[in-house]
PDB file of N, CA and C in Angstrom:
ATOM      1  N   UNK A   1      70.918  94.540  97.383  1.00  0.00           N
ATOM      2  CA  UNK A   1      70.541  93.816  96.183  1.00  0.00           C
ATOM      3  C   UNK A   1      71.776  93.322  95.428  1.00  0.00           C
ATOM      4  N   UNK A   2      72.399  93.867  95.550  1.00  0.00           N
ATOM      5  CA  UNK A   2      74.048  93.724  94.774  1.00  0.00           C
ATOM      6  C   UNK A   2      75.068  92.855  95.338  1.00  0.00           C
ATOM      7  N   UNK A   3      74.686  92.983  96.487  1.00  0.00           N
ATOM      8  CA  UNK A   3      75.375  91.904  97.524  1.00  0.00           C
ATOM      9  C   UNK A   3      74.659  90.500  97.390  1.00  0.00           C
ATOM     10  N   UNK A   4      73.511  90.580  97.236  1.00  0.00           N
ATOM     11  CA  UNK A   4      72.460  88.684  97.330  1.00  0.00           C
ATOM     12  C   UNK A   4      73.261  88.445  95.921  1.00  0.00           C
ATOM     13  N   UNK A   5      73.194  89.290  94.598  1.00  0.00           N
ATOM     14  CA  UNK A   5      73.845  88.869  93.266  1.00  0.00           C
ATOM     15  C   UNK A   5      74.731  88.252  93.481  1.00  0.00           C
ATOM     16  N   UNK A   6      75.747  89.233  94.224  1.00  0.00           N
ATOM     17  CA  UNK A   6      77.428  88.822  94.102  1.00  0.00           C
ATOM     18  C   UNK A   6      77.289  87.231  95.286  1.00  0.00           C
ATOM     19  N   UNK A   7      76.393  86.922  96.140  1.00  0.00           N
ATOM     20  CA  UNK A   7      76.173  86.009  96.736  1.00  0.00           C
ATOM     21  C   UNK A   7      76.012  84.563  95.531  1.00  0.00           C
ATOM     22  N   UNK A   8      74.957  84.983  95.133  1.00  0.00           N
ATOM     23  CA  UNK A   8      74.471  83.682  94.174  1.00  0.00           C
ATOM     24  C   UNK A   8      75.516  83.537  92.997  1.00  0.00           C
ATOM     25  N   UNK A   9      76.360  84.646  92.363  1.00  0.00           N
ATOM     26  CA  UNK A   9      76.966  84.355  91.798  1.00  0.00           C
ATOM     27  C   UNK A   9      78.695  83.146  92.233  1.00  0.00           C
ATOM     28  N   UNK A  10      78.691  83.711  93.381  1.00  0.00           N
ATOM     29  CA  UNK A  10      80.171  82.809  93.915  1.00  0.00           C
ATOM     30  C   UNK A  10      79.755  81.515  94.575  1.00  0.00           C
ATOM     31  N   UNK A  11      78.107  81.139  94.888  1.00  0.00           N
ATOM     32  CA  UNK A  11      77.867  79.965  95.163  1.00  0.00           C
ATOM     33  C   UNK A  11      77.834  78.969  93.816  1.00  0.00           C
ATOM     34  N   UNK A  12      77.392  79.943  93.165  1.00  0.00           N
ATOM     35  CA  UNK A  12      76.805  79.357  91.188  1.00  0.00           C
ATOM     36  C   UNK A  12      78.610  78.801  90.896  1.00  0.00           C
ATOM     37  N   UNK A  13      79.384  79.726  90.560  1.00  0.00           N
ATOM     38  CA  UNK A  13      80.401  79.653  90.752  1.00  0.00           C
ATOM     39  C   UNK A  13      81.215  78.208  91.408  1.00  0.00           C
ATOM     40  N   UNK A  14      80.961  78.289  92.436  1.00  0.00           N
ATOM     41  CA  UNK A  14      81.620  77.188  93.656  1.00  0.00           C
ATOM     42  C   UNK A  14      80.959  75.847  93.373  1.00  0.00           C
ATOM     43  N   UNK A  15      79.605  75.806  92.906  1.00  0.00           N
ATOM     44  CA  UNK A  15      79.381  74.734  92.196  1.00  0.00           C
ATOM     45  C   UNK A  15      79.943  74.155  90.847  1.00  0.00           C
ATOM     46  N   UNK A  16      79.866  74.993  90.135  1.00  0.00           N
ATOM     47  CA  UNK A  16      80.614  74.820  88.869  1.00  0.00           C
ATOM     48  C   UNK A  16      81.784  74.031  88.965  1.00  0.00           C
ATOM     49  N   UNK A  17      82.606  74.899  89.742  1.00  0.00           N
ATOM     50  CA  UNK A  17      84.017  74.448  89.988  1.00  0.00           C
ATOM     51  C   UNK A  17      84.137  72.680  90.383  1.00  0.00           C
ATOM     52  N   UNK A  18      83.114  72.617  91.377  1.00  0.00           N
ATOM     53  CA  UNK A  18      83.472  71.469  92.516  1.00  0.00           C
ATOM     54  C   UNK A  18      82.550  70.063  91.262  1.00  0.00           C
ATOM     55  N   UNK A  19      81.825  70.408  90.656  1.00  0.00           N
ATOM     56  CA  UNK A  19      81.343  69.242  89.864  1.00  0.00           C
ATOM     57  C   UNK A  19      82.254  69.374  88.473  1.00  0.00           C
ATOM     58  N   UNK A  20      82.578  70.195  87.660  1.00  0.00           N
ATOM     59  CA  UNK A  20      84.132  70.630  86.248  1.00  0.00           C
ATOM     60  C   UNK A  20      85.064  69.617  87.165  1.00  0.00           C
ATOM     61  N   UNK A  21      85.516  69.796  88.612  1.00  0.00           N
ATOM     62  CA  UNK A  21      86.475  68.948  89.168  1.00  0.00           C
ATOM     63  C   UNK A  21      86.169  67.130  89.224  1.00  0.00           C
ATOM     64  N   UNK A  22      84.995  67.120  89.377  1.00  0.00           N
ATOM     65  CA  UNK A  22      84.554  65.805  89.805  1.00  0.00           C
ATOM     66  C   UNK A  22      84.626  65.312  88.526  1.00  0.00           C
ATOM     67  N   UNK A  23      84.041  65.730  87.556  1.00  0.00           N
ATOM     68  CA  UNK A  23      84.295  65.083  85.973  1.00  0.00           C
ATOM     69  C   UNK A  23      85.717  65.246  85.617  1.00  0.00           C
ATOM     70  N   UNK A  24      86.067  66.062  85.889  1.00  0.00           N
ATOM     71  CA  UNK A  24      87.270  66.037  85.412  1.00  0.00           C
ATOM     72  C   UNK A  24      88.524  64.670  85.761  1.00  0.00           C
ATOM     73  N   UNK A  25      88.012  64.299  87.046  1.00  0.00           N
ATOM     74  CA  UNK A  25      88.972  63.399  87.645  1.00  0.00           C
ATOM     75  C   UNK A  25      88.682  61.760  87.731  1.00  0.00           C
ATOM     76  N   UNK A  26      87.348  61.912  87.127  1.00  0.00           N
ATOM     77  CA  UNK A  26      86.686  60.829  86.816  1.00  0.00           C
ATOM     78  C   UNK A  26      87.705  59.697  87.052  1.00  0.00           C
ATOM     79  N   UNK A  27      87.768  58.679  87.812  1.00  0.00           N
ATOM     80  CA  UNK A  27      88.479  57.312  87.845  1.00  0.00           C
ATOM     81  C   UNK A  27      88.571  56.637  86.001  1.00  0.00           C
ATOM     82  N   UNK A  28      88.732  56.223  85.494  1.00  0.00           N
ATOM     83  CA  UNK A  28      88.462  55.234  84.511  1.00  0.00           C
ATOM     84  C   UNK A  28      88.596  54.091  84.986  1.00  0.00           C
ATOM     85  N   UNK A  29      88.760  52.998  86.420  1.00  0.00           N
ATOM     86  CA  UNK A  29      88.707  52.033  86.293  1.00  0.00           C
ATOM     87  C   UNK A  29      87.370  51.220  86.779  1.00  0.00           C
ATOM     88  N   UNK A  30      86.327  52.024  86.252  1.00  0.00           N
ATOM     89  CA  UNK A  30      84.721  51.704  86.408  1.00  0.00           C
ATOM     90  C   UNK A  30      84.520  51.528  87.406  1.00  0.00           C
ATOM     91  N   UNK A  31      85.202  51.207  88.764  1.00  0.00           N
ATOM     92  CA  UNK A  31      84.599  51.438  90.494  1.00  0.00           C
ATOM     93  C   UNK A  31      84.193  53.038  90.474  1.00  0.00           C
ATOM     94  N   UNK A  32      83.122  52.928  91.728  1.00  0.00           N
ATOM     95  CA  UNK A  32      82.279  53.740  92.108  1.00  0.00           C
ATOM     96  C   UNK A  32      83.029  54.945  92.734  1.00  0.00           C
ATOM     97  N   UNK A  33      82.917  55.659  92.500  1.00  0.00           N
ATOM     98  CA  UNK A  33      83.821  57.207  93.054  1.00  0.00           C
ATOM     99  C   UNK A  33      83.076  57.590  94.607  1.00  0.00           C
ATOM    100  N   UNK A  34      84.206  57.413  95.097  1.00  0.00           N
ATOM    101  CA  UNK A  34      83.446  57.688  96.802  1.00  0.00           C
ATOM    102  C   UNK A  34      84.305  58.814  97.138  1.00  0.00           C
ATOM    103  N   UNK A  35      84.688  59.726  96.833  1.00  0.00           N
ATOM    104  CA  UNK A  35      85.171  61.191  97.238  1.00  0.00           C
ATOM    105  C   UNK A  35      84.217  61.301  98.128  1.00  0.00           C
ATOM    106  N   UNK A  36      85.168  62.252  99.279  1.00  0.00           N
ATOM    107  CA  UNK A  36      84.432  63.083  99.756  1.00  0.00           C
ATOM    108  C   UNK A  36      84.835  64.621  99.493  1.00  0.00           C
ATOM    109  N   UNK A  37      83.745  65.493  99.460  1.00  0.00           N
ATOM    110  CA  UNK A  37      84.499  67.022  98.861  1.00  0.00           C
ATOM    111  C   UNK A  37      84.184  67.295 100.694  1.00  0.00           C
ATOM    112  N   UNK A  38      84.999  68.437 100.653  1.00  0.00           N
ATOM    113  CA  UNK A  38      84.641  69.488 101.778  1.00  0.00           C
ATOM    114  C   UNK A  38      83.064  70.051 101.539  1.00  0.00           C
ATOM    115  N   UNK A  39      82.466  70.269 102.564  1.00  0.00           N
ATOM    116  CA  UNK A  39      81.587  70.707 103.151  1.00  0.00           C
ATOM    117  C   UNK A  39      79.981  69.981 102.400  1.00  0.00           C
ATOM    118  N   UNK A  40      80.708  69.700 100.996  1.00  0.00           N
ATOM    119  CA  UNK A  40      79.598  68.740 100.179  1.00  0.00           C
ATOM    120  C   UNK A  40      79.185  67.260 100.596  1.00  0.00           C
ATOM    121  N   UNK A  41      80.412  66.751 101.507  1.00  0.00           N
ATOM    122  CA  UNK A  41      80.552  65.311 101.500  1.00  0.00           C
ATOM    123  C   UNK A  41      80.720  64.032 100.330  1.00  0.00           C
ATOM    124  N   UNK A  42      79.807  63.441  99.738  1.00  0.00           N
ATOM    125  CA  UNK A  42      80.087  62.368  98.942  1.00  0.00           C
ATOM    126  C   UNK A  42      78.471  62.810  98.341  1.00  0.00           C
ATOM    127  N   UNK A  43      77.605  63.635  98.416  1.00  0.00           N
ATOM    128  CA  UNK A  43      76.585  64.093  97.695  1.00  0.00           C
ATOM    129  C   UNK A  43      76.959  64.131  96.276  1.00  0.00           C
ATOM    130  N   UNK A  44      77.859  65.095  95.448  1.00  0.00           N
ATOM    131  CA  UNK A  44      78.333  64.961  94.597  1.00  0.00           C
ATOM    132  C   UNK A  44      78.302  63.974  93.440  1.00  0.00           C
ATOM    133  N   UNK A  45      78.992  62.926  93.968  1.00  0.00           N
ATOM    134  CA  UNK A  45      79.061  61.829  93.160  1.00  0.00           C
ATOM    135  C   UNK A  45      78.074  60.928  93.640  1.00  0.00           C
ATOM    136  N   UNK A  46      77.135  61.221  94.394  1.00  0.00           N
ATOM    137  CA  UNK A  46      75.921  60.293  94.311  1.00  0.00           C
ATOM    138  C   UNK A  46      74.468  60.779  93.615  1.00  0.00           C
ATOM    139  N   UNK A  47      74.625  62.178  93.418  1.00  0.00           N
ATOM    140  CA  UNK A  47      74.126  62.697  92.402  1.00  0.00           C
ATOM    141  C   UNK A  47      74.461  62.806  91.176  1.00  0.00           C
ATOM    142  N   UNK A  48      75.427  62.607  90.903  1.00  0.00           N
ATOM    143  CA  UNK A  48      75.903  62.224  89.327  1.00  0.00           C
ATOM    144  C   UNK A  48      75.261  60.423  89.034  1.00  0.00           C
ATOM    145  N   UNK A  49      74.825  59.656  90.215  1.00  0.00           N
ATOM    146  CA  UNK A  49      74.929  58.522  90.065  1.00  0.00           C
ATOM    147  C   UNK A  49      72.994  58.494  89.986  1.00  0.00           C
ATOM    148  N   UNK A  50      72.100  59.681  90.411  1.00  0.00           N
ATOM    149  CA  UNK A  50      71.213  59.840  90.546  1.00  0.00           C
ATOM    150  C   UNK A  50      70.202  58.362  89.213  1.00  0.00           C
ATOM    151  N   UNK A  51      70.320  58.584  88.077  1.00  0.00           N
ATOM    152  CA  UNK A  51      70.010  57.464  87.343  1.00  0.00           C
ATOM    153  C   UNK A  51      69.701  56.393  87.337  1.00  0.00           C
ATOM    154  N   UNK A  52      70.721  55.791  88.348  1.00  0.00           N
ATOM    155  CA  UNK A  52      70.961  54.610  88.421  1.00  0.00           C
ATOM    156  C   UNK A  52      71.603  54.345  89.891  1.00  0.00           C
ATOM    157  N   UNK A  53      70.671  54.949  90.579  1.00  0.00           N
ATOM    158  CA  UNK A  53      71.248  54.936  91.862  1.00  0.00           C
ATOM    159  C   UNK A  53      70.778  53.512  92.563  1.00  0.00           C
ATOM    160  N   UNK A  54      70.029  52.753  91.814  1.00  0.00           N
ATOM    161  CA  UNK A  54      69.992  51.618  92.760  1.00  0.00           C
ATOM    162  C   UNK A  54      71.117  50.619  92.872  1.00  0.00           C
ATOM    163  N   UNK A  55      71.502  50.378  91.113  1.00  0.00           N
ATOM    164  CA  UNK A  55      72.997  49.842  90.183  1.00  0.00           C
ATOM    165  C   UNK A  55      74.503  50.392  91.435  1.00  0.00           C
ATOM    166  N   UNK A  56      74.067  51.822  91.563  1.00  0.00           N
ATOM    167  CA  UNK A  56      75.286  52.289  92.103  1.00  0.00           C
ATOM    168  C   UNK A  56      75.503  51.880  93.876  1.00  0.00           C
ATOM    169  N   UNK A  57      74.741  52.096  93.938  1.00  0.00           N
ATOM    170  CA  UNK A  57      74.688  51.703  95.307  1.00  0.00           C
ATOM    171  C   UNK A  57      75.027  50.165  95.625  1.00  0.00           C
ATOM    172  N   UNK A  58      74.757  49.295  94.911  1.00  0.00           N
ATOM    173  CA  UNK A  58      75.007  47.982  94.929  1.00  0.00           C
ATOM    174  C   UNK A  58      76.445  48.199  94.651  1.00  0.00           C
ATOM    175  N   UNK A  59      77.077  48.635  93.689  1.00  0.00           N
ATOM    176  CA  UNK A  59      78.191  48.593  93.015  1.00  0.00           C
ATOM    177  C   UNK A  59      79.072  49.107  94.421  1.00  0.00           C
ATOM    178  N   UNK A  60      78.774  50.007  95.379  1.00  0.00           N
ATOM    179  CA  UNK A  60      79.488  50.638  95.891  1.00  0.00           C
ATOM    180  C   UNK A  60      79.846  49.487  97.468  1.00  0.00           C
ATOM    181  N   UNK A  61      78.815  49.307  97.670  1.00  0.00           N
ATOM    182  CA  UNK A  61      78.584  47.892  98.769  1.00  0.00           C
ATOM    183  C   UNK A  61      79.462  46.627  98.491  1.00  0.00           C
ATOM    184  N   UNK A  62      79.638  46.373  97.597  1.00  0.00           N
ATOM    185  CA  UNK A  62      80.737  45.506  96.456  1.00  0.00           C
ATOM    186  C   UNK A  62      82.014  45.927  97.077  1.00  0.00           C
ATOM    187  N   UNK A  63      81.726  47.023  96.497  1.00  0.00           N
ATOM    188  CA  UNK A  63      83.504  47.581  96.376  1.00  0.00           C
ATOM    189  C   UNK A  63      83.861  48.609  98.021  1.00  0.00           C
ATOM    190  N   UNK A  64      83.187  48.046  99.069  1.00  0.00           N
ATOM    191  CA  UNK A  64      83.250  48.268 100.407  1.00  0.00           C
ATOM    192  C   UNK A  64      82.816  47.312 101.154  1.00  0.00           C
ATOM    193  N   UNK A  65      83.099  46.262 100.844  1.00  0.00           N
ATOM    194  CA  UNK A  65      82.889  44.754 101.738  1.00  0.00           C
ATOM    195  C   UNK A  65      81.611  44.386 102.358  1.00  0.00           C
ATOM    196  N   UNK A  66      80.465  45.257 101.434  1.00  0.00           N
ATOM    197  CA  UNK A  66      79.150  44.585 102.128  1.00  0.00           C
ATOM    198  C   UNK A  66      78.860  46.146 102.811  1.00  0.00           C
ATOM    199  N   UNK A  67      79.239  47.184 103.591  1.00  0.00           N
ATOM    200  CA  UNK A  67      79.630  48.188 104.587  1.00  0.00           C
ATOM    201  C   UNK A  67      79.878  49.462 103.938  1.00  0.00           C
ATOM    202  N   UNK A  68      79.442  50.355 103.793  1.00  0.00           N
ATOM    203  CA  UNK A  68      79.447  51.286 103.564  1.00  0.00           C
ATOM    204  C   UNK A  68      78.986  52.923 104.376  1.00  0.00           C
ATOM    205  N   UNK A  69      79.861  53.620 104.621  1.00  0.00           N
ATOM    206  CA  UNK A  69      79.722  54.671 105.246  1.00  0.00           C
ATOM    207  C   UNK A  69      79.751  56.213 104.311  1.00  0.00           C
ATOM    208  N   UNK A  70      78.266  56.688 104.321  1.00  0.00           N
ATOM    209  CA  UNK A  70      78.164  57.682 103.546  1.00  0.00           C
ATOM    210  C   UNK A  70      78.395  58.902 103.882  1.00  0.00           C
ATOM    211  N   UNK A  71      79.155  59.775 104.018  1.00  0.00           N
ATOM    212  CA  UNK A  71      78.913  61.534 104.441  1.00  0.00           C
ATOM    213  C   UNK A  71      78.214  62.252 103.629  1.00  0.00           C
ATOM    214  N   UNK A  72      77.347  63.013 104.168  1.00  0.00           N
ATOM    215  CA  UNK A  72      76.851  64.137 103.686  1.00  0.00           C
ATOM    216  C   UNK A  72      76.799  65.524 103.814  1.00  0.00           C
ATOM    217  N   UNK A  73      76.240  66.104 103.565  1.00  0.00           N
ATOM    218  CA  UNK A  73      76.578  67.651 103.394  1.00  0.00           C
ATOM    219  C   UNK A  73      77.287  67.901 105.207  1.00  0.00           C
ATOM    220  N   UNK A  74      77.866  68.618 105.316  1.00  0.00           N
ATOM    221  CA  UNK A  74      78.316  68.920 106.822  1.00  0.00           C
ATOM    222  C   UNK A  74      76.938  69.731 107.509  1.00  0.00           C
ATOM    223  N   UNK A  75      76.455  70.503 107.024  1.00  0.00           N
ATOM    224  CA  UNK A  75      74.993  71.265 107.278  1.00  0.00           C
ATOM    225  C   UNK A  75      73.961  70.566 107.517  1.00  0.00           C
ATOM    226  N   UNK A  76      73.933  69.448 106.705  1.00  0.00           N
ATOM    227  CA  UNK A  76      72.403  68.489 106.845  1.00  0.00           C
ATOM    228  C   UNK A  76      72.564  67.649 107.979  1.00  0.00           C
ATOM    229  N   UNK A  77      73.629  67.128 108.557  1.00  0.00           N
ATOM    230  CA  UNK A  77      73.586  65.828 109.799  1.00  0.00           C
ATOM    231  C   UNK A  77      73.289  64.796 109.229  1.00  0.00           C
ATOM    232  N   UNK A  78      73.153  64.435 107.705  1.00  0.00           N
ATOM    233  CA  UNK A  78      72.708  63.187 106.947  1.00  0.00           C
ATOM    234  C   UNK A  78      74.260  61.753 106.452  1.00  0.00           C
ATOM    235  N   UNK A  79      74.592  61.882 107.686  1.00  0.00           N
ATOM    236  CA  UNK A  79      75.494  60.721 107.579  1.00  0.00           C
ATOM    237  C   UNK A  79      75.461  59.274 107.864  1.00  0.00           C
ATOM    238  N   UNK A  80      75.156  58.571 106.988  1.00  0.00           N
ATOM    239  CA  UNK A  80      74.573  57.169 106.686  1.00  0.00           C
ATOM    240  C   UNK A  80      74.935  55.920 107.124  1.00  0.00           C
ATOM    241  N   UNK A  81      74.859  54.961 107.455  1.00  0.00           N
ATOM    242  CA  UNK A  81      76.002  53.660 107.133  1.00  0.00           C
ATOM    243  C   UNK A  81      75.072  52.647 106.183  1.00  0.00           C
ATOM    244  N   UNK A  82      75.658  52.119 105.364  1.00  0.00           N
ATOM    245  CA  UNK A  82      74.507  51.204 104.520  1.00  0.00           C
ATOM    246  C   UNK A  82      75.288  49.704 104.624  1.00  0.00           C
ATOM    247  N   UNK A  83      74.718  48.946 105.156  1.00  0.00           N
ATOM    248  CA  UNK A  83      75.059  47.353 105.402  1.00  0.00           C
ATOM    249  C   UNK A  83      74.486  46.393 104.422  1.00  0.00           C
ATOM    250  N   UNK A  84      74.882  45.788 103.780  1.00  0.00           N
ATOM    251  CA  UNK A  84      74.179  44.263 103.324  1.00  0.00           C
ATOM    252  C   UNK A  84      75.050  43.033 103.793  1.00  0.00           C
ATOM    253  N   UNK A  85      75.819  42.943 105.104  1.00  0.00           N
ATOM    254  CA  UNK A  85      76.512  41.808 105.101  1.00  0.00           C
ATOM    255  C   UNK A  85      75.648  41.023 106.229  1.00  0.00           C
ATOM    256  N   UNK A  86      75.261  39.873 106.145  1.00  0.00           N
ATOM    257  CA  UNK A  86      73.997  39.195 106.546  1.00  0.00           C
ATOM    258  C   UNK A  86      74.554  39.328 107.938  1.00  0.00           C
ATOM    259  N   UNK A  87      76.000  39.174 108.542  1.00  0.00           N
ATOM    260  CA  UNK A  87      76.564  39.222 109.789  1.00  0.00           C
ATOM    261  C   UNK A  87      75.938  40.455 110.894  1.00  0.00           C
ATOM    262  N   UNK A  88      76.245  41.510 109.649  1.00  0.00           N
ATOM    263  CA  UNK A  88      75.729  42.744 110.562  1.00  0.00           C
ATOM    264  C   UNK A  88      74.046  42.895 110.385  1.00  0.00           C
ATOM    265  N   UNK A  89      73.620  42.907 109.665  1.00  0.00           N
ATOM    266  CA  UNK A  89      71.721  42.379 109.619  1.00  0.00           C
ATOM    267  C   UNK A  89      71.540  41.720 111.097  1.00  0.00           C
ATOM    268  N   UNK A  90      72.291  40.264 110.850  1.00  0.00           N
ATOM    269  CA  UNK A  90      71.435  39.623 111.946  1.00  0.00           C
ATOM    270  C   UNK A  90      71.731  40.426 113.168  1.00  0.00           C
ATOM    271  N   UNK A  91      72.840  41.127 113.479  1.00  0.00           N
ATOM    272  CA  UNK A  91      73.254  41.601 115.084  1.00  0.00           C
ATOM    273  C   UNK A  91      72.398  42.431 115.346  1.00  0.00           C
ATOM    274  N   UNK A  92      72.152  43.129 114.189  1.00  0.00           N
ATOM    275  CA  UNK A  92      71.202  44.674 114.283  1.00  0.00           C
ATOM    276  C   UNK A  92      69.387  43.736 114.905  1.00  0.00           C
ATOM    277  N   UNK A  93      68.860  43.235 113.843  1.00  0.00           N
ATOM    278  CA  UNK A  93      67.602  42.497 113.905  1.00  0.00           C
ATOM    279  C   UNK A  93      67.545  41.289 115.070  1.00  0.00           C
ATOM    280  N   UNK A  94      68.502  40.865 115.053  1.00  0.00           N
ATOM    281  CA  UNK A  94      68.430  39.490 116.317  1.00  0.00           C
ATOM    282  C   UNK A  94      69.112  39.965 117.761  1.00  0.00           C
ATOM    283  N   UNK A  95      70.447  39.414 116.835  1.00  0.00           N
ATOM    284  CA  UNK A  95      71.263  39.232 118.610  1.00  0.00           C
ATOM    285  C   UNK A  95      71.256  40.790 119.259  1.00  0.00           C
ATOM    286  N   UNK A  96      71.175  41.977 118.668  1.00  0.00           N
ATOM    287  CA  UNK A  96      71.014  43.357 119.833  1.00  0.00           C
ATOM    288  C   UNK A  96      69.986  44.235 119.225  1.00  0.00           C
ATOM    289  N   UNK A  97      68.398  43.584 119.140  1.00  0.00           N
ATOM    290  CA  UNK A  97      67.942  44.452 118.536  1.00  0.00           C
ATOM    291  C   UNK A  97      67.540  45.945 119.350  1.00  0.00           C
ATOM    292  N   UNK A  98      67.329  45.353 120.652  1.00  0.00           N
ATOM    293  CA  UNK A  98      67.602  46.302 121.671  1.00  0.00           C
ATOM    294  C   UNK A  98      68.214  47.663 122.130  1.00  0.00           C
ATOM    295  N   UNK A  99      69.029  47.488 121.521  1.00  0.00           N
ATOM    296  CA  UNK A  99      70.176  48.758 121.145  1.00  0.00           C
ATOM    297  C   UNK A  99      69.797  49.470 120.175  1.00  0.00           C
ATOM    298  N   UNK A 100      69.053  49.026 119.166  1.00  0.00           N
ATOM    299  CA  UNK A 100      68.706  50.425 117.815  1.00  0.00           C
ATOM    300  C   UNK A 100      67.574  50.416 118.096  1.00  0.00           C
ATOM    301  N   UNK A 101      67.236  51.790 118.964  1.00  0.00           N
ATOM    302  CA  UNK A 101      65.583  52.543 119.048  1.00  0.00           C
ATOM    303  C   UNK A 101      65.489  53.182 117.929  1.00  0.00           C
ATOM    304  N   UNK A 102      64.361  53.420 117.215  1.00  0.00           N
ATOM    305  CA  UNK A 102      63.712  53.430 116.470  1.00  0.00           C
ATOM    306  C   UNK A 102      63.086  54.506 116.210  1.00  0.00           C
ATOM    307  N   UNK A 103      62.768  55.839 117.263  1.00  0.00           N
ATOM    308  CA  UNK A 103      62.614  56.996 117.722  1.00  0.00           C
ATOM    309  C   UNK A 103      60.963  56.480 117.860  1.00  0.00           C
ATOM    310  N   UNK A 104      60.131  57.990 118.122  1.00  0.00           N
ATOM    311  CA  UNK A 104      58.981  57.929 118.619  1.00  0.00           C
ATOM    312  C   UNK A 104      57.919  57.793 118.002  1.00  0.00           C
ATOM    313  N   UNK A 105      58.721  58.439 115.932  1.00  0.00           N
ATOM    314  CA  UNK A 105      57.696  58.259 115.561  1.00  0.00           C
ATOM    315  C   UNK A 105      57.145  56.953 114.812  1.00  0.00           C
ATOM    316  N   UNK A 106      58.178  55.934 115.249  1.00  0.00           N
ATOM    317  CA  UNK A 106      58.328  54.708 114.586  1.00  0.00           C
ATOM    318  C   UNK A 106      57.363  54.064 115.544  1.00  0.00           C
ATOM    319  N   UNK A 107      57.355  54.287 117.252  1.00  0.00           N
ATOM    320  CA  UNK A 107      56.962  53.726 118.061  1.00  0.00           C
ATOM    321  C   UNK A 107      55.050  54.289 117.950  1.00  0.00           C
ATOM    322  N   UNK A 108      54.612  55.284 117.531  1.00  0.00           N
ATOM    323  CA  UNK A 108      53.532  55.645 117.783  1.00  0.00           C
ATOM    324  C   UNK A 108      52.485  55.226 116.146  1.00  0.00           C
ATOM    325  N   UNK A 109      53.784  55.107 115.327  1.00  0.00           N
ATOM    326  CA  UNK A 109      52.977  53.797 113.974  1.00  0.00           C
ATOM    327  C   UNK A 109      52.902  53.017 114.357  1.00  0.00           C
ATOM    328  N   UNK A 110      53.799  52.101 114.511  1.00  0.00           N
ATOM    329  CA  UNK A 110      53.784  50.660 115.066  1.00  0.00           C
ATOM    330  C   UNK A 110      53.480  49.788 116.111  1.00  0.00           C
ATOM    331  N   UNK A 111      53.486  50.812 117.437  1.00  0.00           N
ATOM    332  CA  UNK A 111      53.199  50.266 118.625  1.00  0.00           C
ATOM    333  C   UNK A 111      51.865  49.734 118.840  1.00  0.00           C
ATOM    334  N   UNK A 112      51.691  48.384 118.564  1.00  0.00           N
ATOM    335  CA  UNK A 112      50.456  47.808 118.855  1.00  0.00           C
ATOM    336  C   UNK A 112      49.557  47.716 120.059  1.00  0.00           C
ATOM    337  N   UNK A 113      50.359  47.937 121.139  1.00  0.00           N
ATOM    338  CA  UNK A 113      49.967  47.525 122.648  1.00  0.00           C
ATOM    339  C   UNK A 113      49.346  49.384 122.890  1.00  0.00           C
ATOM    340  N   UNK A 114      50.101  49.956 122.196  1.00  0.00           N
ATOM    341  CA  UNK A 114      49.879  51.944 122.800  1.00  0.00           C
ATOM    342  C   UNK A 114      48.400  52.004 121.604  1.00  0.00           C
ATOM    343  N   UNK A 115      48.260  51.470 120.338  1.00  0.00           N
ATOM    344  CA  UNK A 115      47.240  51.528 119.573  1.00  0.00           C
ATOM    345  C   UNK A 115      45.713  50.845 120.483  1.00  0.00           C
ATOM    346  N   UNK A 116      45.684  50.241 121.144  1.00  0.00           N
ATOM    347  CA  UNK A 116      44.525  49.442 121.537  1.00  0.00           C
ATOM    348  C   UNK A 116      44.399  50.175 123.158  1.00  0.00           C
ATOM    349  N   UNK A 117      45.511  50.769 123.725  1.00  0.00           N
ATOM    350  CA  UNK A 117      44.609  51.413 125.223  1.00  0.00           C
ATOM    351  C   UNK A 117      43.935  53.070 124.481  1.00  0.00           C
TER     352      UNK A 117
END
């Protein structure tokens, strides 16, 4: 029992620290803070951005040429790429749409031809 305490207390702790740091270092030149922390990734400051995360996200696409590559927690496998440059759209949707499968459960919503046998 004393041990789960002393557990939650140095995670409680380790949070504290790692977001006191993130404010603390705050940029002032109003671009979007893309840190990545250890083992947190760039979660951090996209939860501080939680509010206005649609604003931020635009803002961040801006200030990464259209291209953006997100990390996330090292534990979750949630590592992103977010595109708005019409170049990479069309390659993805046109010229190779071929190449990005979609997995199975995209195929067993959508598949019109597997819906009708």
């Amino acid at each position: 029992m004393a041990m789960i305490s002393l557990l939650e207390a140095f995670i409680a702790s380790l949070f504290f620290l790692v977001f006191l740091c993130f404010f603390l270092h705050k940029k002032s030149h109003g671009g979007p803070i893309l840190k990545s922390w250890p083992f947190l990734g760039m979660l951090p400051g996209m939860l501080v951005q939680l509010p206005r995360i649609f604003d931020w996200t635009v803002e961040v696409l801006e200030a990464t040429n259209l291209t953006f590559s997100f990390k996330g927690p090292w534990f979750s496998g949630t590592d992103l790429l977010f595109t708005a440059d019409p170049k990479n759209i069309h390659h993805i949707l046109s010229t190779n749409f071929g190449n990005y499968p979609k997995g199975p459960e995209f195929k067993k919503i959508f598949d019109v031809w597997e819906m009708e046998s």
